[in-house]
Protein backbone atom coordinates (compact mmCIF):
# COMPACT_ATOMS: atom_id res chain seq x y z
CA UNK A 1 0.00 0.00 0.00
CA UNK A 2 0.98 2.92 -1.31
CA UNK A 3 0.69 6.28 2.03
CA UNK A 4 1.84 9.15 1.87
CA UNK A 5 1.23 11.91 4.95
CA UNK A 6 2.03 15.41 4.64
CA UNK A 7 3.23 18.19 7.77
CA UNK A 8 0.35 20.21 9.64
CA UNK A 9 1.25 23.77 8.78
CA UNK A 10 -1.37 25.77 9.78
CA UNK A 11 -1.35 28.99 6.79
CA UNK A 12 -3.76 31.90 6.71
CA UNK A 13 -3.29 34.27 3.75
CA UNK A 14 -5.20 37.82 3.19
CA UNK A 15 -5.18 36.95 -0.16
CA UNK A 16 -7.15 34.13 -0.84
CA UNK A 17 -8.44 30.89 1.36
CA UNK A 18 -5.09 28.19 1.71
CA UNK A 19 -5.65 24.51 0.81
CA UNK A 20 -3.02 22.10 2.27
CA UNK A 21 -3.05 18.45 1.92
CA UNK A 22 -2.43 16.22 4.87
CA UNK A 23 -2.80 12.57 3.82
CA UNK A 24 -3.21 11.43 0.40
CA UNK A 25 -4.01 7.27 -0.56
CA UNK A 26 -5.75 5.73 -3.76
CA UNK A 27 -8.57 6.02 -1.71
CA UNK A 28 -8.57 8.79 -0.45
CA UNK A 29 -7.29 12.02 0.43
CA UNK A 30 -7.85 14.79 4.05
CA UNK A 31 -7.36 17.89 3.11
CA UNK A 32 -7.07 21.16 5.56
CA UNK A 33 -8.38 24.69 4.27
CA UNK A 34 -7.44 28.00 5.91
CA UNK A 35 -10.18 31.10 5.56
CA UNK A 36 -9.97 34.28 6.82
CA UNK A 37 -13.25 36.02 7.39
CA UNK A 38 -15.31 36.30 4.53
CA UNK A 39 -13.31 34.29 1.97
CA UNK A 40 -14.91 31.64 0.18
CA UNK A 41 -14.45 28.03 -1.38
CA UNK A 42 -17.23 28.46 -3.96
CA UNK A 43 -19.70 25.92 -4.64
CA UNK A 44 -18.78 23.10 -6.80
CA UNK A 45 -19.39 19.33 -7.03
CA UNK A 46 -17.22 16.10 -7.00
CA UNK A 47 -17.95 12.78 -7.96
CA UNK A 48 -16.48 11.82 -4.13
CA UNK A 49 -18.23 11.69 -0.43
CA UNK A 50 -17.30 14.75 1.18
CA UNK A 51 -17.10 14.67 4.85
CA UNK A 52 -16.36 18.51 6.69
CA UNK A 53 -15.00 19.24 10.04
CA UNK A 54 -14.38 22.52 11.33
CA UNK A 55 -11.22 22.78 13.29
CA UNK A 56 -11.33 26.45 13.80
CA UNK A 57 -13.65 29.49 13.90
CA UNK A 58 -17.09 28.74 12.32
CA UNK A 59 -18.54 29.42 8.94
CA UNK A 60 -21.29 28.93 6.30
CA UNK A 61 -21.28 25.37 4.63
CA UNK A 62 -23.63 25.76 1.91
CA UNK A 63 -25.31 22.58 0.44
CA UNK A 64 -26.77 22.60 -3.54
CA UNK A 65 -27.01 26.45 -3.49
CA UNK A 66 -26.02 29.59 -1.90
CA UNK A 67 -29.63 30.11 -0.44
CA UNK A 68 -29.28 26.60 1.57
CA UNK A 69 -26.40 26.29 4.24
CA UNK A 70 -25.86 25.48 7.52
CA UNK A 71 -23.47 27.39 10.05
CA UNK A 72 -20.75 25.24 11.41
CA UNK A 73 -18.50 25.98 14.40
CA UNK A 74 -15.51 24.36 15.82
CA UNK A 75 -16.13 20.20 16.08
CA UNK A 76 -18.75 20.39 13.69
CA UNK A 77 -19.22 18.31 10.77
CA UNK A 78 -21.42 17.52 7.40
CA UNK A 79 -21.62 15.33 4.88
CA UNK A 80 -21.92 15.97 1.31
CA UNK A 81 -23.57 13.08 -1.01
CA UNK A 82 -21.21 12.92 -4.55
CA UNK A 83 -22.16 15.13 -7.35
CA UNK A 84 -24.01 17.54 -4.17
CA UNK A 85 -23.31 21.41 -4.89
CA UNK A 86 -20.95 22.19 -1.91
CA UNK A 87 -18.94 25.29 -0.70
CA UNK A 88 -18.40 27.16 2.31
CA UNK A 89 -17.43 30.62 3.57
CA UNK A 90 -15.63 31.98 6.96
CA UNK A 91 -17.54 33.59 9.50
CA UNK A 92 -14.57 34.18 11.39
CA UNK A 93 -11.40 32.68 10.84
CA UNK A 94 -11.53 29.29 10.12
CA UNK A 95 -9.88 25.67 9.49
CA UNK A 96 -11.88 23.09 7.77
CA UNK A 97 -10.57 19.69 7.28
CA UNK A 98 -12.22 17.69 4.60
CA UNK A 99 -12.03 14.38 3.90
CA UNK A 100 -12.82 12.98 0.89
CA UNK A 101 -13.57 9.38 -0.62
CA UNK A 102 -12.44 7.78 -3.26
CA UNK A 103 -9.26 10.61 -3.95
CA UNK A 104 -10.42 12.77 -7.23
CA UNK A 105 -7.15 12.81 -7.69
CA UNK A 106 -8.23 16.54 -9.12
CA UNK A 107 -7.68 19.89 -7.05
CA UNK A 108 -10.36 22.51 -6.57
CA UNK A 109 -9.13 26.47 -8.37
CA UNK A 110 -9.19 28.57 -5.68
């Protein structure tokens, strides 16, 4: 089997929201975003399960549009079915952890 883990380097940037990936298999991958306030990861969709965990802060997880979300703070989570219209934006400073199964093997534009 074929692992590969990645350092935690927790990265904030004025700019735009960070991606960093921690753990990457065939199967799978966890990756760790960093959002200041009011950036977003826009919506999109994947052909993968997408299971969210906020680490930090607490934010708007929006689920098949804009108009239908649910605010998430720290230790909590949601699922997103494959193909479901998902996205989220920081309330406050925030670290999201995603994992997400089977790997894309494809990286979201941010």
């Amino acid at each position: 089997m074929s692992l590969k883990i990645y350092p935690v380097a927790e990265t904030f940037s004025s700019e735009k929201p960070i991606s960093e990936k921690i753990l990457s298999t065939d199967n799978l991958v966890i990756v760790h975003f960093y959002l200041k306030a009011g950036q977003k990861i826009p919506l999109h969709a994947s052909k993968s399960d997408v299971f969210v965990t906020v680490l930090q802060g607490k934010g708007k997880f929006y689920y098949g549009s804009e108009s239908s979300y649910e605010i998430l703070e720290e230790r909590e989570s949601l699922y997103y079915q494959p193909e479901e219209p998902h996205g989220f934006e920081a309330i406050e400073d925030m670290i999201v952890q995603a994992v997400i199964t089977p790997n894309p093997q494809k990286k979201i534009n941010l």
